[in-house]
Protein backbone atom coordinates (compact mmCIF):
# COMPACT_ATOMS: atom_id res chain seq x y z
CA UNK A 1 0.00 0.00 0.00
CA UNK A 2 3.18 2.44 0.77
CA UNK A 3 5.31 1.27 -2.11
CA UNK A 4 4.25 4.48 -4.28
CA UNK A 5 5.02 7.08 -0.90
CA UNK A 6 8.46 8.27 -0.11
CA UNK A 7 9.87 8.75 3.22
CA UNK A 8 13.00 10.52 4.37
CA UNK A 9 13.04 8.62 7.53
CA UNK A 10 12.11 6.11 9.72
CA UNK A 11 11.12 5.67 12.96
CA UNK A 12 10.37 2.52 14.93
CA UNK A 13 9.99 0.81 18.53
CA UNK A 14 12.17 -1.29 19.69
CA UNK A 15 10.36 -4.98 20.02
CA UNK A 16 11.08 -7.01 17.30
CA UNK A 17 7.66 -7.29 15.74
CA UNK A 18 7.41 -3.47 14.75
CA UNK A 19 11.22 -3.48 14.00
CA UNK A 20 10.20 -6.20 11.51
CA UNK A 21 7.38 -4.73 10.22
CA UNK A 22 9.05 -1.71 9.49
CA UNK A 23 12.15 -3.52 7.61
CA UNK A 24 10.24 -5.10 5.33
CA UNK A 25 8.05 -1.30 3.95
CA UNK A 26 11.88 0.03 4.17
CA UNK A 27 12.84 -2.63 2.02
CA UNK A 28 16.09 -1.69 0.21
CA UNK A 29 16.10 1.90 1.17
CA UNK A 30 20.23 3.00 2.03
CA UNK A 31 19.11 5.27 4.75
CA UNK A 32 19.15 3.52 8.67
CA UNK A 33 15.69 2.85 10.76
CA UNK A 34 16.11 5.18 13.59
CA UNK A 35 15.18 3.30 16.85
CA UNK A 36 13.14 5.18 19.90
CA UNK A 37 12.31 3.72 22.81
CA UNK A 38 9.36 5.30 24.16
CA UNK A 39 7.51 4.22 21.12
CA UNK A 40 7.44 0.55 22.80
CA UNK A 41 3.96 -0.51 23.47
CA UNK A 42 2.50 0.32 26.44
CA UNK A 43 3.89 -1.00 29.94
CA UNK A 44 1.10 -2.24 31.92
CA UNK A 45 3.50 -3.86 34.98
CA UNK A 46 2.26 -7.01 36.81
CA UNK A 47 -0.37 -7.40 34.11
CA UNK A 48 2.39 -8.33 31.30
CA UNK A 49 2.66 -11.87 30.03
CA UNK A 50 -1.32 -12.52 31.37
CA UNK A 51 -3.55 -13.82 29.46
CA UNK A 52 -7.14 -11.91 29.64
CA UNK A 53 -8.83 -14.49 31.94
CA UNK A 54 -5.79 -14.69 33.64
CA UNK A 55 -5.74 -10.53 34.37
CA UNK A 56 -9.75 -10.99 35.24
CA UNK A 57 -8.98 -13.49 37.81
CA UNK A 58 -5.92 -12.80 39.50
CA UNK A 59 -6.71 -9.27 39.93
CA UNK A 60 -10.82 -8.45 39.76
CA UNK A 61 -11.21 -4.90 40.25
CA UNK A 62 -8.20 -3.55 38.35
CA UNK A 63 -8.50 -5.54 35.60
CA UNK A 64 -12.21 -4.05 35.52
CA UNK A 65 -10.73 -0.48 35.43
CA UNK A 66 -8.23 -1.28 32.90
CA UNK A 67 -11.26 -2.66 30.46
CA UNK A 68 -14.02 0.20 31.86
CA UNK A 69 -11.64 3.01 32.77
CA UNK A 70 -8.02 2.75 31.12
CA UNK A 71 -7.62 6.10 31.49
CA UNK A 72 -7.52 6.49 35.36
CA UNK A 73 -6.09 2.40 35.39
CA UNK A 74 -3.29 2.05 38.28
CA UNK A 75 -1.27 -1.01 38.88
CA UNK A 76 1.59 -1.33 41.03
CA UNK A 77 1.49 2.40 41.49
CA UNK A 78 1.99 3.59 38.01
CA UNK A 79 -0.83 4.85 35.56
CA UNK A 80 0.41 3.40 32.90
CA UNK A 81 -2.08 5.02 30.08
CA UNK A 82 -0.91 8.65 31.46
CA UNK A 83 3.07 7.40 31.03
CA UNK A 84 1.65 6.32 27.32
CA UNK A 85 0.73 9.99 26.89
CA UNK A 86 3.71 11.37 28.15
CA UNK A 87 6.16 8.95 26.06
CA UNK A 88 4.04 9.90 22.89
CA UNK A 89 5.11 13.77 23.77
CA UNK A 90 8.57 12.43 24.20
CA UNK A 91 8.74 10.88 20.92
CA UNK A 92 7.31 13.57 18.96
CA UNK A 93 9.86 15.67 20.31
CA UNK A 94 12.76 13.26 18.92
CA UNK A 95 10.49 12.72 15.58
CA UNK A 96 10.25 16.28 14.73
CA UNK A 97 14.15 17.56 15.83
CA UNK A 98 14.32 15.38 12.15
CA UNK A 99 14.71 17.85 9.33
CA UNK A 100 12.56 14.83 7.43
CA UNK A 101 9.58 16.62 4.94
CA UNK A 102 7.94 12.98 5.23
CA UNK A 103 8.44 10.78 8.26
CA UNK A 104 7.53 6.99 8.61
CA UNK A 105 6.79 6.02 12.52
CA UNK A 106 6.25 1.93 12.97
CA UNK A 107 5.10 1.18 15.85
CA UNK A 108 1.99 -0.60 18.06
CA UNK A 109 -1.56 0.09 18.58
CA UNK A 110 -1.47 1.63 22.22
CA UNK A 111 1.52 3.96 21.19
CA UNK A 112 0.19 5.15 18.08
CA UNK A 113 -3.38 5.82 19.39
CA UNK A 114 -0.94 7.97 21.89
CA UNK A 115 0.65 9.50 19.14
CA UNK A 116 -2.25 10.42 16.79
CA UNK A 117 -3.86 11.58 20.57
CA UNK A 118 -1.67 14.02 21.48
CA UNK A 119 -0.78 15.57 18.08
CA UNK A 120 -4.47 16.38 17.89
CA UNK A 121 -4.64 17.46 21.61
CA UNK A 122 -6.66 14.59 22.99
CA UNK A 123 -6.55 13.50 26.44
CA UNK A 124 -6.06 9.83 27.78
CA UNK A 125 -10.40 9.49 27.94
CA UNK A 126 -9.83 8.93 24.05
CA UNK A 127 -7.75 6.13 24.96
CA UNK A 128 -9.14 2.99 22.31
CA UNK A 129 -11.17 5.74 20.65
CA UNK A 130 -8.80 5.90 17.90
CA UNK A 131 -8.41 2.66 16.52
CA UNK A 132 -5.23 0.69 15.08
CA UNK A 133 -4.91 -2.18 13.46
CA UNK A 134 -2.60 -4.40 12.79
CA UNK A 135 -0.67 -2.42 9.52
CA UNK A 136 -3.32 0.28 10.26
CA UNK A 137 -1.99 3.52 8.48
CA UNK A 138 -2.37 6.86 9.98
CA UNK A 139 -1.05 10.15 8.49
CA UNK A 140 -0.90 13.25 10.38
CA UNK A 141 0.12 16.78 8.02
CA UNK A 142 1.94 19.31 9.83
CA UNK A 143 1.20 22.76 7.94
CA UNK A 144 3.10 25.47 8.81
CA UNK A 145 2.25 28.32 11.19
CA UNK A 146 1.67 32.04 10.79
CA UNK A 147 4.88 34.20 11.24
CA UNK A 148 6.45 30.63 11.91
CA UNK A 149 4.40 29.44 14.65
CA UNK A 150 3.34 26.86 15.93
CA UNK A 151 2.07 24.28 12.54
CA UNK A 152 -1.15 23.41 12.64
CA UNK A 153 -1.84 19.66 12.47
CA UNK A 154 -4.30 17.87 10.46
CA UNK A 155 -5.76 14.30 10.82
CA UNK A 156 -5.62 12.94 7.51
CA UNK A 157 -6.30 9.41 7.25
CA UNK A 158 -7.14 7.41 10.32
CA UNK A 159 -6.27 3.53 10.10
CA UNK A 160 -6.28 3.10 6.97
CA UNK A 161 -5.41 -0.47 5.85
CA UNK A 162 -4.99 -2.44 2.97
CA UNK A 163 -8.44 -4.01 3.08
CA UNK A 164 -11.52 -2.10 2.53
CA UNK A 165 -12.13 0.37 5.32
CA UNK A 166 -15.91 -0.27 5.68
CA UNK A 167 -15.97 -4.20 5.48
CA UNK A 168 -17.60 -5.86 8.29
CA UNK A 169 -14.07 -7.44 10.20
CA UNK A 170 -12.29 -4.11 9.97
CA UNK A 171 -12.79 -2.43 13.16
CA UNK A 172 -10.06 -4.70 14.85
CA UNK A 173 -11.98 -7.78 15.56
CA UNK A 174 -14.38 -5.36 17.85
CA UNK A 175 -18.03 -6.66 17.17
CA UNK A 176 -20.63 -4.33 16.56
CA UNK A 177 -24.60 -4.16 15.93
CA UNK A 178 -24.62 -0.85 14.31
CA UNK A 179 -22.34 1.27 12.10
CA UNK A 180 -22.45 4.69 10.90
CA UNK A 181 -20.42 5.51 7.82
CA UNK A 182 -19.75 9.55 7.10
CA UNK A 183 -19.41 9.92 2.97
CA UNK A 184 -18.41 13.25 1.48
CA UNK A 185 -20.50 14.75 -1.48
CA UNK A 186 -19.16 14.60 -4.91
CA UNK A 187 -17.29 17.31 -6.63
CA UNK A 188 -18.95 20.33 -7.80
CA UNK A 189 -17.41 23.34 -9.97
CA UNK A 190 -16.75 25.45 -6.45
CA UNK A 191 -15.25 22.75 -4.39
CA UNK A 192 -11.76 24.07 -5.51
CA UNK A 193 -12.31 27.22 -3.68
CA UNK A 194 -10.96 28.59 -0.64
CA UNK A 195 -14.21 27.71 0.87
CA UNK A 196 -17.20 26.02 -1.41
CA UNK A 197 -20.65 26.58 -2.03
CA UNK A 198 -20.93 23.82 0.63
CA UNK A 199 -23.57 21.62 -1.58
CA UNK A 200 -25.71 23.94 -3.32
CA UNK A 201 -24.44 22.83 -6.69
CA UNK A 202 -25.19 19.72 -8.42
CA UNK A 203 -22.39 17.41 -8.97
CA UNK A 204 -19.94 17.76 -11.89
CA UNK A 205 -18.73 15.09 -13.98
CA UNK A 206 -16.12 14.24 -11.19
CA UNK A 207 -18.57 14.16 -8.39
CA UNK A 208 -20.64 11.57 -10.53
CA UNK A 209 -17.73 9.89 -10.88
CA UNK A 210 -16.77 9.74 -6.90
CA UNK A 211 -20.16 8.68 -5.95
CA UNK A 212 -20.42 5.84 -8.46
CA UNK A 213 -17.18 4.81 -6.93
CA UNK A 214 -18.55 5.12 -3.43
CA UNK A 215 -21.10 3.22 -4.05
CA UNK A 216 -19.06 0.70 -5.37
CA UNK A 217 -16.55 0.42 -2.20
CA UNK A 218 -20.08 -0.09 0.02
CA UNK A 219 -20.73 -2.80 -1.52
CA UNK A 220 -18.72 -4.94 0.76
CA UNK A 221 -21.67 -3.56 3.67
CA UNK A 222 -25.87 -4.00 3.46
CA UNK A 223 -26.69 -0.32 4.10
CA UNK A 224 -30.28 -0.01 5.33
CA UNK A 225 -30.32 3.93 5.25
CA UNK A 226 -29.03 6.47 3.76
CA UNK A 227 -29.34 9.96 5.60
CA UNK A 228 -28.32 12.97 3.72
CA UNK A 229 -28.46 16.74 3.45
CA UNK A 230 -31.14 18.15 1.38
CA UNK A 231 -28.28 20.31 -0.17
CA UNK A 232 -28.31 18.85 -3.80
CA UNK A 233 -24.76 17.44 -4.09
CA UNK A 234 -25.39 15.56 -1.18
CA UNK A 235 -28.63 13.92 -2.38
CA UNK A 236 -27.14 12.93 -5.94
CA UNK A 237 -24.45 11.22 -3.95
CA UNK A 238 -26.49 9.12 -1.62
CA UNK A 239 -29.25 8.53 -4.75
CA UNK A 240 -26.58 6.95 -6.21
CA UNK A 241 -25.54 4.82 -3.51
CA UNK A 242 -29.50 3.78 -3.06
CA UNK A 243 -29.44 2.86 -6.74
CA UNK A 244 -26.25 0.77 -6.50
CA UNK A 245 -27.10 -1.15 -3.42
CA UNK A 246 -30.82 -1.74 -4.79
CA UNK A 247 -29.11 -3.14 -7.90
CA UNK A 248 -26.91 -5.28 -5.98
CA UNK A 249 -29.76 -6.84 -4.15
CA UNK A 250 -30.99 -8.07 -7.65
CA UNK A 251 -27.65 -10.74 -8.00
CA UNK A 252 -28.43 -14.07 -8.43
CA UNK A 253 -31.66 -16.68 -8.89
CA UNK A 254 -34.53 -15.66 -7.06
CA UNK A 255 -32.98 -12.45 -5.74
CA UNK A 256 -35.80 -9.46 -5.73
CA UNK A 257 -34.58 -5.77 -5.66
CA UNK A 258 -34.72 -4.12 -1.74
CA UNK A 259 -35.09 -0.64 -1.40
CA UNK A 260 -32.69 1.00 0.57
CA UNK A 261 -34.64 4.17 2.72
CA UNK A 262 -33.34 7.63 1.72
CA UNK A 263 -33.77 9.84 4.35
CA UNK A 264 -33.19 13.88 3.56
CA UNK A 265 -32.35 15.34 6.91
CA UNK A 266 -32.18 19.11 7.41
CA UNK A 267 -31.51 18.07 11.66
CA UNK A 268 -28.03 17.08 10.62
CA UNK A 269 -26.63 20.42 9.37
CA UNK A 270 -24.58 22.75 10.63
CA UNK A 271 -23.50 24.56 7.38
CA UNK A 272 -25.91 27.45 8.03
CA UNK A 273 -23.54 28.06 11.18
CA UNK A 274 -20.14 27.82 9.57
CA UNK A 275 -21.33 30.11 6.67
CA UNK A 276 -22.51 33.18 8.83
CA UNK A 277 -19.18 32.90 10.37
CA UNK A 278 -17.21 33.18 7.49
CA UNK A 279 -19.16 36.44 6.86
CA UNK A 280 -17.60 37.70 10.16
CA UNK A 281 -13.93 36.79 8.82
CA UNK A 282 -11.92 39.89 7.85
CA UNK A 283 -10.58 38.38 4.92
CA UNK A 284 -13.30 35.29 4.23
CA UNK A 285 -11.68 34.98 0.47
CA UNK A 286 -8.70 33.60 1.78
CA UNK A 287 -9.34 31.03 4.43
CA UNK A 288 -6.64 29.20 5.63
CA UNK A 289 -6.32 24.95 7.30
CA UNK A 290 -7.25 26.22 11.21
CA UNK A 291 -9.30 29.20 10.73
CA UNK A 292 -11.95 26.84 12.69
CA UNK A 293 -10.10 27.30 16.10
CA UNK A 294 -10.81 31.12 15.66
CA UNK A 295 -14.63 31.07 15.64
CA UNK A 296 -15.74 33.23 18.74
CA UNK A 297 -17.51 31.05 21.68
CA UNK A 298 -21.21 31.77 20.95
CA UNK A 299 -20.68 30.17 17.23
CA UNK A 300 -18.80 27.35 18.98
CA UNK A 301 -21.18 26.83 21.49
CA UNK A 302 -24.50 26.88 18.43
CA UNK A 303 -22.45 24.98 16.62
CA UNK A 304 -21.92 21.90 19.10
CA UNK A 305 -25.93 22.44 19.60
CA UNK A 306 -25.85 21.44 16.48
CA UNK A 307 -23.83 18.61 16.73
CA UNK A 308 -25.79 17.01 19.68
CA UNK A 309 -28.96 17.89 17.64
CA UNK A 310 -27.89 15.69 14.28
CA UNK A 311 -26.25 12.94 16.74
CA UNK A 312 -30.10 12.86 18.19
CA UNK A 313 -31.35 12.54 15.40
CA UNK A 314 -29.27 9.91 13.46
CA UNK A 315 -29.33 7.51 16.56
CA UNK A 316 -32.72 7.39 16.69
CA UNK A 317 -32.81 6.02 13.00
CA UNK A 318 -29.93 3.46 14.28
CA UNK A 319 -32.70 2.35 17.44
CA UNK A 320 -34.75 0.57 14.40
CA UNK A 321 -35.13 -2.83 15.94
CA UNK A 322 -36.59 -4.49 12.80
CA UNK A 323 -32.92 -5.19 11.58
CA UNK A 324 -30.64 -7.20 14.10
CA UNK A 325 -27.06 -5.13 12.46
CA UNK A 326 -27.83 -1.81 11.52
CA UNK A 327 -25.90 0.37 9.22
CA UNK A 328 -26.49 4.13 7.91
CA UNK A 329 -24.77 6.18 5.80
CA UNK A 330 -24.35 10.13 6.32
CA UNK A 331 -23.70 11.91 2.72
CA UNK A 332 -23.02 15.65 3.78
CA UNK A 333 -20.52 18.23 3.25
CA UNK A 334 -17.17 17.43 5.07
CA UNK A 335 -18.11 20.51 7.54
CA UNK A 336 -21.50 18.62 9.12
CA UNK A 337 -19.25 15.48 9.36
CA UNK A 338 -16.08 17.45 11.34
CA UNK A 339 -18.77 18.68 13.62
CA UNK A 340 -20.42 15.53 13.88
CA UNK A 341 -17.05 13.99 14.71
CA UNK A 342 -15.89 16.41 16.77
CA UNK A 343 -19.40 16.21 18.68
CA UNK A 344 -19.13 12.57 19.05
C-alpha cells in the first residue's frame, strides 16, 4: 500500500515485531531505521505476560478499570495510560528535531493511538477511541504556522489499511450491531475554492464519478439507510448509492430488488452556522487549514448544539429494531461530518 510514498526517515519501537514490520516497507532503502524507545507498546507492569482471563482473575477490580476506565487504570502504582501519553510527547519531540519533509513512525496500537492523541490534543479518555490495526496507516500533516508558529496539524487518514475500510471485520476484531459511515459529497465546480458553495451545486462530472465509486466500495456492507443533506450534491451522492445497493440486491436466482430508505435530513446540518461565520472573517476569500479554532464562543457553542442535535437525530434512525445489524450512511458536506465527529 506504501510502495508508491516516499519517506525521508524512519522511525520505529524497539520490540522485534514493529522493528520487523518496518524492515520489510523500508525494504532496500540506504538510509538507517532510527530506533526510539518510548515508542514501545504500552507497559502495563504485573499485568504483562497474562492472558485476559488470567488478568480478570488474578486481579478483579483492576482488571475491571483497565477494560471500563483505562484512562484512570493504576497497577503497582503507576498509571500506565498517562506514562503512554507522556512517552508519545517524548517521541514527537525526537520525531520532529528530524529535518525529514515525510516521516515513517512503525510502531503498536497503544503507542500510536498515543501518538495520533496528542498531536491532535486529545486526552487519555480517548484512549481505544482511535483505533489501530494491525498495519493500520495513519497520516498526520503538519502545515506550517503564521509568522512561523506553531504548525497546525491535520488528521488525515485514520487507520487506513490495505483491506476495505468499511468491510464488516475491519474495526479490529471489535463486534458491533450498528455502524455509521460519514461519505463526502461529490465534486462540484466550487469545491476548488478557498471555501465552497458547501452543496448547493449539483455534482460535476467528477462528483458523478466519486459517488459511483462510493457506491461501489459499500458494496462490501448492506446499508439499510441512507441519511443525507437536502443540499443537492449531497442527495445525488447518496441517490446513487441507493441505486447501486438496490441493484446489488438483484444478484443471483430468485434475488428481488430491496429498497434501501433515503432519508433527507435538514436536523443534521450545521453549514448554516459555519457560513454566517465566514461572513464575520476579515478576509473570508482567503481562508486558511485552522481558521476553525478562531470562531468566537457563541458560534462554537450553536455549533456543538448542532452537533448534539444531528447525533439525536441519526441515533434514533440506528434504534430501528426491525434489523438485528444496523448500518447508515451520512452523505453531507465534510463541515456537518467534522462537527459531527468532533461532537461525538
Amino acid at each position: 500500500m506504501l510502495l508508491g510514498d516516499s519517506f525521508d526517515v524512519c522511525f520505529t519501537s524497539p520490540l522485534i515485531r514493529s522493528k520487523r514490520t518496518a524492515e520489510i516497507i523500508w525494504d532496500s532503502r540506504k538510509e538507517e531505521v532510527i530506533t526510539i524507545p518510548d515508542l514501545r507498546e504500552i507497559d502495563l507492569y504485573s499485568f504483562q505476560g497474562l492472558l485476559k482471563h488470567e488478568g480478570k482473575e488474578k486481579f478483579g477490580i483492576a482488571y475491571l478499570q483497565w477494560q471500563k476506565g483505562a484512562s484512570n487504570f493504576q497497577i503497582d502504582g503507576r498509571y500506565p495510560v498517562r506514562e503512554l501519553w507522556d512517552r508519545a510527547e517524548s517521541s514527537w519531540n525526537k520525531i520532529l528535531a528530524h529535518k525529514g519533509k515525510s516521516v515513517l513512525v512503525v510502531a503498536h496500537n497503544a503507542v500510536n493511538q498515543a501518538l495520533v492523541a496528542t498531536a491532535i490534543r486529545l486526552g487519555t479518555k480517548y484512549f481505544r477511541n482511535l483505533l489501530q490495526s494491525n498495519c493500520g496507516v495513519s497520516v498526520l500533516d503538519f502545515i506550517p504556522g503564521f509568522g512561523g508558529g506553531s504548525p497546525h496539524i491535520s488528521l488525515n487518514r485514520l487507520n487506513q489499511t490495505p483491506n476495505s475500510p468499511v468491510a464488516l471485520g475491519s474495526s479490529g476484531e471489535r463486534r458491533s450491531n450498528a455502524r455509521i459511515i460519514l461519505v463526502g459529497h461529490g465534486a462540484t465546480w466550487s469545491t476548488q475554492a478557498a471555501f465552497s458553495d458547501m452543496g448547493y451545486e449539483p455534482l460535476n462530472m467528477l462528483g458523478i464519478i466519486q459517488s459511483q465509486k462510493t457506491a461501489g466500495l459499500l458494496l462490501d456492507l448492506k446499508v439499510n439507510c441512507v441519511v443525507c443533506s437536502p443540499r443537492i450534491s449531497s442527495a445525488d451522492t447518496g441517490m446513487a448509492i441507493c441505486e447501486v445497493q438496490e441493484a446489488a440486491g438483484c444478484l443471483g436466482a430468485g434475488r428481488v430488488p430491496r429498497q434501501v430508505e433515503m432519508k433527507k435530513m435538514l436536523g443534521i446540518e450545521v453549514v448554516p452556522i459555519l457560513r454566517e461565520a465566514r461572513k464575520n472573517l476579515r478576509n473570508p476569500s482567503n481562508i486558511r487549514r485552522g481558521w476553525f479554532d478562531g470562531l468566537e464562543d457563541t458560534t462554537m457553542a450553536e455549533l456543538w448544539a448542532g452537533s448534539r442535535n444531528a447525533w439525536r437525530n441519526l441515533l434514533e434512525e440506528l434504534s430501528n429494531e426491525s434489523e438485528s445489524e444496523r448500518t447508515v450512511v451520512v452523505v453531507a458536506h465534510p463541515a456537518v461530518h467534522i462537527a459531527l465527529i468532533a461532537g461525538a
